[in-house]
PDB file of N, CA and C in Angstrom:
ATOM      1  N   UNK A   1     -12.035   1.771  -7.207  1.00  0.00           N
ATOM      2  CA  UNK A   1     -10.973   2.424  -6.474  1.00  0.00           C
ATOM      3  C   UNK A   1      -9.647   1.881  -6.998  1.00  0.00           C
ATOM      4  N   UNK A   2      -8.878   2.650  -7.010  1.00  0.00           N
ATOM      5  CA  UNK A   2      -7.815   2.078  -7.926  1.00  0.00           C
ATOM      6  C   UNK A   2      -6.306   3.043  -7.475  1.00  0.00           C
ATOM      7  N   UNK A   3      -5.326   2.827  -7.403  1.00  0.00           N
ATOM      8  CA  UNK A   3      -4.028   3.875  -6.931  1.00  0.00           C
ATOM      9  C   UNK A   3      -4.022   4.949  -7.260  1.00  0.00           C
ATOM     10  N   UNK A   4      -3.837   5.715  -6.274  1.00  0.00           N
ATOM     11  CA  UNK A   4      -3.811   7.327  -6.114  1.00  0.00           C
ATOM     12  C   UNK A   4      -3.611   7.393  -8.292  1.00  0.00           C
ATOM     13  N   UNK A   5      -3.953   8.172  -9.027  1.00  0.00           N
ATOM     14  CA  UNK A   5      -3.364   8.793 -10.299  1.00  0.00           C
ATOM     15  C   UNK A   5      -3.183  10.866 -10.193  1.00  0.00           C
ATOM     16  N   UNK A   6      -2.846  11.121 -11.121  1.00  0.00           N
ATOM     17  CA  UNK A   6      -3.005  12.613 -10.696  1.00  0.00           C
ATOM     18  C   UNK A   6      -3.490  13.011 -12.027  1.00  0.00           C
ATOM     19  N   UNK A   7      -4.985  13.182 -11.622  1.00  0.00           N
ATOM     20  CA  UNK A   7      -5.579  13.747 -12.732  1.00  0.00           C
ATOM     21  C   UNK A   7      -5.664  14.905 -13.094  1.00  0.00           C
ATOM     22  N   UNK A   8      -5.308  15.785 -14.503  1.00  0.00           N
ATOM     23  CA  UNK A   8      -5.584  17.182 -14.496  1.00  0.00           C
ATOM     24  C   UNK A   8      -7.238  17.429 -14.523  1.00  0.00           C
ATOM     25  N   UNK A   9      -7.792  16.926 -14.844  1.00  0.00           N
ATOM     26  CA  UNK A   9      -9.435  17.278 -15.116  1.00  0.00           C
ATOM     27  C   UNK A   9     -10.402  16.131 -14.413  1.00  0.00           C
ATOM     28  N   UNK A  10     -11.474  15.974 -14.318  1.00  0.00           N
ATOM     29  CA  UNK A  10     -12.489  15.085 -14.049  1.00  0.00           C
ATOM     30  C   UNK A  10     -12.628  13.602 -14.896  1.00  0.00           C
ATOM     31  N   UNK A  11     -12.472  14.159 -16.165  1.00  0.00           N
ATOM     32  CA  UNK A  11     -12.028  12.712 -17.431  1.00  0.00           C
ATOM     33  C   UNK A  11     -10.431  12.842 -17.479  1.00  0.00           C
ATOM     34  N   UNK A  12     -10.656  11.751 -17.233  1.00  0.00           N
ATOM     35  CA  UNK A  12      -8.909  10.701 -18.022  1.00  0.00           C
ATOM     36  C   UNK A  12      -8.961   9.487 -19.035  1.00  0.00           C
ATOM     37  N   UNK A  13      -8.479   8.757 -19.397  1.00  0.00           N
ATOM     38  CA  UNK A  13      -7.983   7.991 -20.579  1.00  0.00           C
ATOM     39  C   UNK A  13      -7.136   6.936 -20.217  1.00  0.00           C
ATOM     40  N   UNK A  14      -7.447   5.728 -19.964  1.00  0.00           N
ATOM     41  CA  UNK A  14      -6.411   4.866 -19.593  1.00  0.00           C
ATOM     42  C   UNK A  14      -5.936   4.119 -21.127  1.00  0.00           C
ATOM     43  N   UNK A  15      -4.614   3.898 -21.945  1.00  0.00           N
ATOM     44  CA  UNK A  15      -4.740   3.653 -22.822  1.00  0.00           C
ATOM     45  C   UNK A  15      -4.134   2.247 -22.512  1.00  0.00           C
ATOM     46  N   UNK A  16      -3.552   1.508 -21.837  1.00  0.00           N
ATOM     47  CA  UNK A  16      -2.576   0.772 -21.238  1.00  0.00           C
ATOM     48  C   UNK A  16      -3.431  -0.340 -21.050  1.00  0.00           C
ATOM     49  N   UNK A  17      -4.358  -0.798 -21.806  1.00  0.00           N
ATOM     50  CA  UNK A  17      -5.039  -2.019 -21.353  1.00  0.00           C
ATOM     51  C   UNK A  17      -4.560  -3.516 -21.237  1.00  0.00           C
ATOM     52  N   UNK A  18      -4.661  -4.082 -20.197  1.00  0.00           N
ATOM     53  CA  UNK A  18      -4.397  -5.562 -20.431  1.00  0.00           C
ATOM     54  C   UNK A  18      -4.865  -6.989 -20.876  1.00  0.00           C
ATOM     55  N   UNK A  19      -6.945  -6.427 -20.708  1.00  0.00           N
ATOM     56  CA  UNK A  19      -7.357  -7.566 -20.955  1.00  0.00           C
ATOM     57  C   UNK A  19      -8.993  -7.268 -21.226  1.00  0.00           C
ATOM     58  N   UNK A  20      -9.590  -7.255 -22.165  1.00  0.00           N
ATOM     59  CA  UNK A  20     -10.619  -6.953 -22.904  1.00  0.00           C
ATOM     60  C   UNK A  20     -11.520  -8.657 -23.174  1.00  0.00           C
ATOM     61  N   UNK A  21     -12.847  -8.544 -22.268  1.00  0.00           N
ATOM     62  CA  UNK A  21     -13.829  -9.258 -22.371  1.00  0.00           C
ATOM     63  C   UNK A  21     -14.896  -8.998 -22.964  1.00  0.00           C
ATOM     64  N   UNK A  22     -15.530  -9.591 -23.822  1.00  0.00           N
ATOM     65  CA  UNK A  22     -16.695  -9.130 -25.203  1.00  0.00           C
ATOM     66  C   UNK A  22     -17.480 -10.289 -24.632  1.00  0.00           C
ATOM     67  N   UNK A  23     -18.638 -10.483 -23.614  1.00  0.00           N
ATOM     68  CA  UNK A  23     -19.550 -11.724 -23.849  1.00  0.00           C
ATOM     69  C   UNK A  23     -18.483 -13.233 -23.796  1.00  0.00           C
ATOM     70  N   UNK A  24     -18.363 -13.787 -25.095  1.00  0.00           N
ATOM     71  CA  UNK A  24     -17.406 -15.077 -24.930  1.00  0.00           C
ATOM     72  C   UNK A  24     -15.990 -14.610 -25.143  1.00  0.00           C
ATOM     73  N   UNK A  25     -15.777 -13.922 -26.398  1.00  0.00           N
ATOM     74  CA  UNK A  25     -14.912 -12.895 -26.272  1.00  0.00           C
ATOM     75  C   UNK A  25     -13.783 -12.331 -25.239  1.00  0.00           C
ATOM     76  N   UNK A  26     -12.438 -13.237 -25.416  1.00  0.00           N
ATOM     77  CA  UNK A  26     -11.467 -12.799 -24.591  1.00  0.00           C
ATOM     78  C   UNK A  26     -10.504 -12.773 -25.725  1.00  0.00           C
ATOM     79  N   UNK A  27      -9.601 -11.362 -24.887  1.00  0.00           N
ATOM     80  CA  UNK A  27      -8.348 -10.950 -25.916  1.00  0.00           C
ATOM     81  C   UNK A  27      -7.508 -10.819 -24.360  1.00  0.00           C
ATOM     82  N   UNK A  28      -6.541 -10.898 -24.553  1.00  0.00           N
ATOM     83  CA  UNK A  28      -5.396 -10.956 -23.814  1.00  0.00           C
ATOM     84  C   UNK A  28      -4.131 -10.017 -24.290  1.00  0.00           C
ATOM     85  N   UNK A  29      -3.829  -9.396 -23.972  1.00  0.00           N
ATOM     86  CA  UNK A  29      -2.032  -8.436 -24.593  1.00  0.00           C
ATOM     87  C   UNK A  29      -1.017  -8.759 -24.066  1.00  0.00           C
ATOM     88  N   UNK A  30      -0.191  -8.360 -25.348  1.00  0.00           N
ATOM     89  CA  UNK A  30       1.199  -9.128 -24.691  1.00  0.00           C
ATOM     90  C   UNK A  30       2.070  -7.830 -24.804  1.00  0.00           C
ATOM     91  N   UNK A  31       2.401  -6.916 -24.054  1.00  0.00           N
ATOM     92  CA  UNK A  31       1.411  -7.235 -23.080  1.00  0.00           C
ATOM     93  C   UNK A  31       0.392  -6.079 -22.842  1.00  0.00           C
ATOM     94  N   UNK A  32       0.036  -5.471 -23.675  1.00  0.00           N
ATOM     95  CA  UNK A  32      -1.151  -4.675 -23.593  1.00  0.00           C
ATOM     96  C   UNK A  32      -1.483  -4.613 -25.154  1.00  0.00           C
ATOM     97  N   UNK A  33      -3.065  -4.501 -25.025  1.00  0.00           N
ATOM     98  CA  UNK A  33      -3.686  -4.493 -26.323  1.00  0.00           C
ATOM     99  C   UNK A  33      -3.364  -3.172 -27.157  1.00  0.00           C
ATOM    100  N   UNK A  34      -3.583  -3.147 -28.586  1.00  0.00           N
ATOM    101  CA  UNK A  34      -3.311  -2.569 -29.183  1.00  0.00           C
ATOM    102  C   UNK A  34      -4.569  -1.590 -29.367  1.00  0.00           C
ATOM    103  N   UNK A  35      -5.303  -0.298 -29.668  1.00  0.00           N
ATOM    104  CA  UNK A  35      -6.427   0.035 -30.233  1.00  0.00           C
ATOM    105  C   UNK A  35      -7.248   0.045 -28.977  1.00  0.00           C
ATOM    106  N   UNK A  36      -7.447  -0.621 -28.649  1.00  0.00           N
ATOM    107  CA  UNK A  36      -7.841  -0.524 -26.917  1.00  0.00           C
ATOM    108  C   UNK A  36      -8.059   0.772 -25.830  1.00  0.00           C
ATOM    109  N   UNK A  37      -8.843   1.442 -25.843  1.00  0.00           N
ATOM    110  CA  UNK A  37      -8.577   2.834 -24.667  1.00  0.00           C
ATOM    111  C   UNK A  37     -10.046   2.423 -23.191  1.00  0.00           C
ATOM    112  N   UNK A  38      -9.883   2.951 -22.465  1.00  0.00           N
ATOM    113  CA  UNK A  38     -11.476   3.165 -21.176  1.00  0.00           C
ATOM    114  C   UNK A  38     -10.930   4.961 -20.272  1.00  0.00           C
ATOM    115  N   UNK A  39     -12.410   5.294 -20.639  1.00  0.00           N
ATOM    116  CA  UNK A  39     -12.338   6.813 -20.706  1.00  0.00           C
ATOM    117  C   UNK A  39     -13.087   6.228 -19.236  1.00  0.00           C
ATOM    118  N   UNK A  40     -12.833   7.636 -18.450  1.00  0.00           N
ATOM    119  CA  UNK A  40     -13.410   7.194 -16.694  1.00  0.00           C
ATOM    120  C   UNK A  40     -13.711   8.598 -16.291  1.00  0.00           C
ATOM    121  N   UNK A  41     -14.149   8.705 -15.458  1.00  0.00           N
ATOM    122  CA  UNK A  41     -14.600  10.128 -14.533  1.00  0.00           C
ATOM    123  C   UNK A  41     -13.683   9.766 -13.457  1.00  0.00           C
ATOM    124  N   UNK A  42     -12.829  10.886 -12.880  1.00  0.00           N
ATOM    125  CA  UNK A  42     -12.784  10.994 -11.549  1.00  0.00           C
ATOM    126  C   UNK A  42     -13.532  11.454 -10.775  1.00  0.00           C
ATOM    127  N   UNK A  43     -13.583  10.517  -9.667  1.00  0.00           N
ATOM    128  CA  UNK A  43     -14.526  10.744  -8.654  1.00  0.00           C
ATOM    129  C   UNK A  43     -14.574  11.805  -7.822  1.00  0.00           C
ATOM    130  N   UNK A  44     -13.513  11.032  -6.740  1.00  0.00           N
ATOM    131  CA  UNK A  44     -12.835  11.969  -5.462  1.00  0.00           C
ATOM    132  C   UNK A  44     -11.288  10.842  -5.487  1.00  0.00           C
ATOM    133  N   UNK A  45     -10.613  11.892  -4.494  1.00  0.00           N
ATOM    134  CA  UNK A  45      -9.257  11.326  -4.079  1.00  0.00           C
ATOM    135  C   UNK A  45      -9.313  11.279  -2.922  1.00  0.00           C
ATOM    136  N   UNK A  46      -8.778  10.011  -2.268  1.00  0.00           N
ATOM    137  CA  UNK A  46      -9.241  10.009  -0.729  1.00  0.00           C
ATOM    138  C   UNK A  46      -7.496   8.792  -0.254  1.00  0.00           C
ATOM    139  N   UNK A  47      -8.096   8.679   0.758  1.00  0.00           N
ATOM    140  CA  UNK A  47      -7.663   8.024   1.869  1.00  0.00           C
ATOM    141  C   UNK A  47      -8.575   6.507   2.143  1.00  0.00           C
ATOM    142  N   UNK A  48      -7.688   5.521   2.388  1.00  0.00           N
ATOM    143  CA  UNK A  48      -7.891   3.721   2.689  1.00  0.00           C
ATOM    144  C   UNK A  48      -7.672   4.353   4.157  1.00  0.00           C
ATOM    145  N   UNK A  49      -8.673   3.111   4.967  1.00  0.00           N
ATOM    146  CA  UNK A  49      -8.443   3.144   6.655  1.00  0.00           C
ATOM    147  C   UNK A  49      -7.190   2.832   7.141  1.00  0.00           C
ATOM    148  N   UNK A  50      -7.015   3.658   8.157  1.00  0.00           N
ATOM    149  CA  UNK A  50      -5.540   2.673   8.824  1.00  0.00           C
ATOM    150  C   UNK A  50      -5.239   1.404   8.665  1.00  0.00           C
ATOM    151  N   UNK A  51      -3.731   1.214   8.529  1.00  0.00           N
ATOM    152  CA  UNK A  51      -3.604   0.234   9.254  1.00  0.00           C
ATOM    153  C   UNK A  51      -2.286  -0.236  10.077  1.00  0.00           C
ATOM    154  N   UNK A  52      -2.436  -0.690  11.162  1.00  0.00           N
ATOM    155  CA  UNK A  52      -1.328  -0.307  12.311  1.00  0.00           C
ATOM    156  C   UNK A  52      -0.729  -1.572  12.195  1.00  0.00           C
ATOM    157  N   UNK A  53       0.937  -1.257  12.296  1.00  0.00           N
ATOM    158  CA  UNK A  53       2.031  -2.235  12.086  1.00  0.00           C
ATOM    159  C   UNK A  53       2.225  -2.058  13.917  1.00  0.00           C
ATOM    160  N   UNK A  54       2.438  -3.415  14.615  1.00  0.00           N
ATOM    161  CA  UNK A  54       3.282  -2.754  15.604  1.00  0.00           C
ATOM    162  C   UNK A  54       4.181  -3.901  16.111  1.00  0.00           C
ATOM    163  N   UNK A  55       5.292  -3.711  16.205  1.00  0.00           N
ATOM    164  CA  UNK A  55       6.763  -4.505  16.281  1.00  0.00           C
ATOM    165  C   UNK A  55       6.867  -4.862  17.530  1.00  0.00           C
ATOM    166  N   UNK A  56       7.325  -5.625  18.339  1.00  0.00           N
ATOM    167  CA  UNK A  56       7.069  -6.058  19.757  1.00  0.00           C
ATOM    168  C   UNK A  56       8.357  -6.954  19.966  1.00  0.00           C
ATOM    169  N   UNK A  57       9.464  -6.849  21.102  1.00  0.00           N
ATOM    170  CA  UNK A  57      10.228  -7.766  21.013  1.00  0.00           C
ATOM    171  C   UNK A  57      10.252  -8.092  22.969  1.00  0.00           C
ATOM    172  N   UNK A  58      10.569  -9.177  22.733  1.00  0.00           N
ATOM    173  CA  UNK A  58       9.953  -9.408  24.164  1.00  0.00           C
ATOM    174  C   UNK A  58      10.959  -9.101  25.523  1.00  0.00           C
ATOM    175  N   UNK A  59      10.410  -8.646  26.619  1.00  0.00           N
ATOM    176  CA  UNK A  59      11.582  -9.091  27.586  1.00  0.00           C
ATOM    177  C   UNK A  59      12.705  -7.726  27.613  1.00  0.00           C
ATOM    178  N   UNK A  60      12.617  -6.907  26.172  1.00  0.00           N
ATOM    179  CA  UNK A  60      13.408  -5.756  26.146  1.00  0.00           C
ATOM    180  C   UNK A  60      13.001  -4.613  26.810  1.00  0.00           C
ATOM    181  N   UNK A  61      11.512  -4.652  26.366  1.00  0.00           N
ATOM    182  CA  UNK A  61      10.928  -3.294  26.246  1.00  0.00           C
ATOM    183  C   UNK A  61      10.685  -2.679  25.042  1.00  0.00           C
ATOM    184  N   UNK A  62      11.166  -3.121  23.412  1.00  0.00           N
ATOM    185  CA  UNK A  62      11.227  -2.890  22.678  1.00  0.00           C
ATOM    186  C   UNK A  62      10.121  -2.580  22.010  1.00  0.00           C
ATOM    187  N   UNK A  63       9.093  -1.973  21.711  1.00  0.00           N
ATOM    188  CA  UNK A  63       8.168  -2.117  20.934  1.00  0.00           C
ATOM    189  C   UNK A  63       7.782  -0.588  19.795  1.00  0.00           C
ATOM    190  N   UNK A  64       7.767  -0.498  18.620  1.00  0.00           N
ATOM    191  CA  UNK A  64       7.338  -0.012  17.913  1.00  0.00           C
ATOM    192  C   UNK A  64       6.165  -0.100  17.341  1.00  0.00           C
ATOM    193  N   UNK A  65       5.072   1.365  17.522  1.00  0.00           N
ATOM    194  CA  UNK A  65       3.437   1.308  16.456  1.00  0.00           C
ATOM    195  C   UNK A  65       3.952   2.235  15.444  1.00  0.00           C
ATOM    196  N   UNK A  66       3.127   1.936  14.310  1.00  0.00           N
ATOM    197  CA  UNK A  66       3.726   2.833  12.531  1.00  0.00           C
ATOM    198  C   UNK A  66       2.380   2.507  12.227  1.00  0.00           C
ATOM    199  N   UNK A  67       1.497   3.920  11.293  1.00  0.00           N
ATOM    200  CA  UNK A  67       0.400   3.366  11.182  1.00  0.00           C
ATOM    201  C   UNK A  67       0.869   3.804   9.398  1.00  0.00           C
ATOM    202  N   UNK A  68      -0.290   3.364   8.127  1.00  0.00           N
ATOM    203  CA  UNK A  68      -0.139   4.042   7.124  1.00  0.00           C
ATOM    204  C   UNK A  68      -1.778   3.676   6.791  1.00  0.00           C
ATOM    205  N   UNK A  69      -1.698   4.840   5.486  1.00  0.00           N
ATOM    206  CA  UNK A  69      -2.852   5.156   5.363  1.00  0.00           C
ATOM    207  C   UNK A  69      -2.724   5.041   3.295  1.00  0.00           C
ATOM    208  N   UNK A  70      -3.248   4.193   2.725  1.00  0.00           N
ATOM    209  CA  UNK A  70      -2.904   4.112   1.052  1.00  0.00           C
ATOM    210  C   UNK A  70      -4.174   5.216   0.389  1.00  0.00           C
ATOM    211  N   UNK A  71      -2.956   6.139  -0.106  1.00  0.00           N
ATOM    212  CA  UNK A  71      -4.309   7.388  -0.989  1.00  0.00           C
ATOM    213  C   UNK A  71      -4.174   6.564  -2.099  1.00  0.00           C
ATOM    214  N   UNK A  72      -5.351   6.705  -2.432  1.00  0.00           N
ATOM    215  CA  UNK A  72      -6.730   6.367  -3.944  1.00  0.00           C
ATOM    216  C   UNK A  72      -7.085   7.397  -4.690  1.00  0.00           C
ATOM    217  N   UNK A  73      -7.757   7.069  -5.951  1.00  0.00           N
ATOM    218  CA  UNK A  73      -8.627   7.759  -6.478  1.00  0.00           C
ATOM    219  C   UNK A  73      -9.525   6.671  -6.946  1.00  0.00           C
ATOM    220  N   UNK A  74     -10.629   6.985  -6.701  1.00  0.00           N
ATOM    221  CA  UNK A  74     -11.917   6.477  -6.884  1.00  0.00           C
ATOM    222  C   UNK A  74     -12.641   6.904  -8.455  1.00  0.00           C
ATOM    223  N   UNK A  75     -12.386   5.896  -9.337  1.00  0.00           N
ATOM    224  CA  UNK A  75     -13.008   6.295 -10.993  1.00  0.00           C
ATOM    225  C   UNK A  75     -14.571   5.906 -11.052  1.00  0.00           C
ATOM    226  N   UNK A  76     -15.386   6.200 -12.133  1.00  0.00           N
ATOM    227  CA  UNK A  76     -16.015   5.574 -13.151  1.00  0.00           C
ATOM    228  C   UNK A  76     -15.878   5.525 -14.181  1.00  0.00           C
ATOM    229  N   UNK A  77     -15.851   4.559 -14.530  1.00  0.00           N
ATOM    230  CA  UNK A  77     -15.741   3.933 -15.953  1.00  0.00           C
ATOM    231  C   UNK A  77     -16.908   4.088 -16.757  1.00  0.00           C
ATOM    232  N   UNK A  78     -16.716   4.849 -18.071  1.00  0.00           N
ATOM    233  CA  UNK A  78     -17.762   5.730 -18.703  1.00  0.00           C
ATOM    234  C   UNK A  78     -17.857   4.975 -20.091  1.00  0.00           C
ATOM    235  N   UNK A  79     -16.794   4.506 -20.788  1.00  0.00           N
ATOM    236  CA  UNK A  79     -16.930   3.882 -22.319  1.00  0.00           C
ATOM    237  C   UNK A  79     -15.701   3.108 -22.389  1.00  0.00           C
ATOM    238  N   UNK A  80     -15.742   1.658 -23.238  1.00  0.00           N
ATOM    239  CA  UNK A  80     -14.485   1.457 -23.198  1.00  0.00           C
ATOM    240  C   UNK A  80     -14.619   0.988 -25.082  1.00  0.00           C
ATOM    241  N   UNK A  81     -13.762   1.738 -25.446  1.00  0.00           N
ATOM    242  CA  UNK A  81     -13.570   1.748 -26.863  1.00  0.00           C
ATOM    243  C   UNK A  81     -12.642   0.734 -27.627  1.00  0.00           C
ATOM    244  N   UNK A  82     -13.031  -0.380 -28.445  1.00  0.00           N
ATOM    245  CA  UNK A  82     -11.881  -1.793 -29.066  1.00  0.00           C
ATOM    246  C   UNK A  82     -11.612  -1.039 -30.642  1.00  0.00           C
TER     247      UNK A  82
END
């Protein structure tokens, strides 16, 4: 699950990599690797559970509830090409 993206199709292409593990194999980018791509399926696009802020001040009466809700898209990760 990963931040809302707006995919035109079912496959996307992340080319923007930061950090590529091979077994012992670590590469690091400075700050993203070069040659580097991970092709993914979109899943679905959804919705994270609530979660309720609520502000309270005492003795006034003051109180504010705000709820928010963080949209996703949910990938798989299909090949990742060095």
């Amino acid at each position: 699950m990963i931040e809302k993206i707006v995919a035109k199709d079912s496959k996307t292409v992340f080319d923007e990599v930061l950090l590529l593990v091979d077994d012992e194999d670590v590469k690091v980018g400075q700050p993203f690797l070069k040659g580097v791509t991970v092709l993914a399926n979109v899943i679905e696009d959804g919705k994270a559970k609530k979660k309720l802020v609520f502000k309270y001040k005492n003795k006034t009466r003051q109180h504010k509830k705000k709820g928010h809700r963080q949209p996703y898209t949910k990938v798989q990760i299909t090949k990742i090409t060095a």
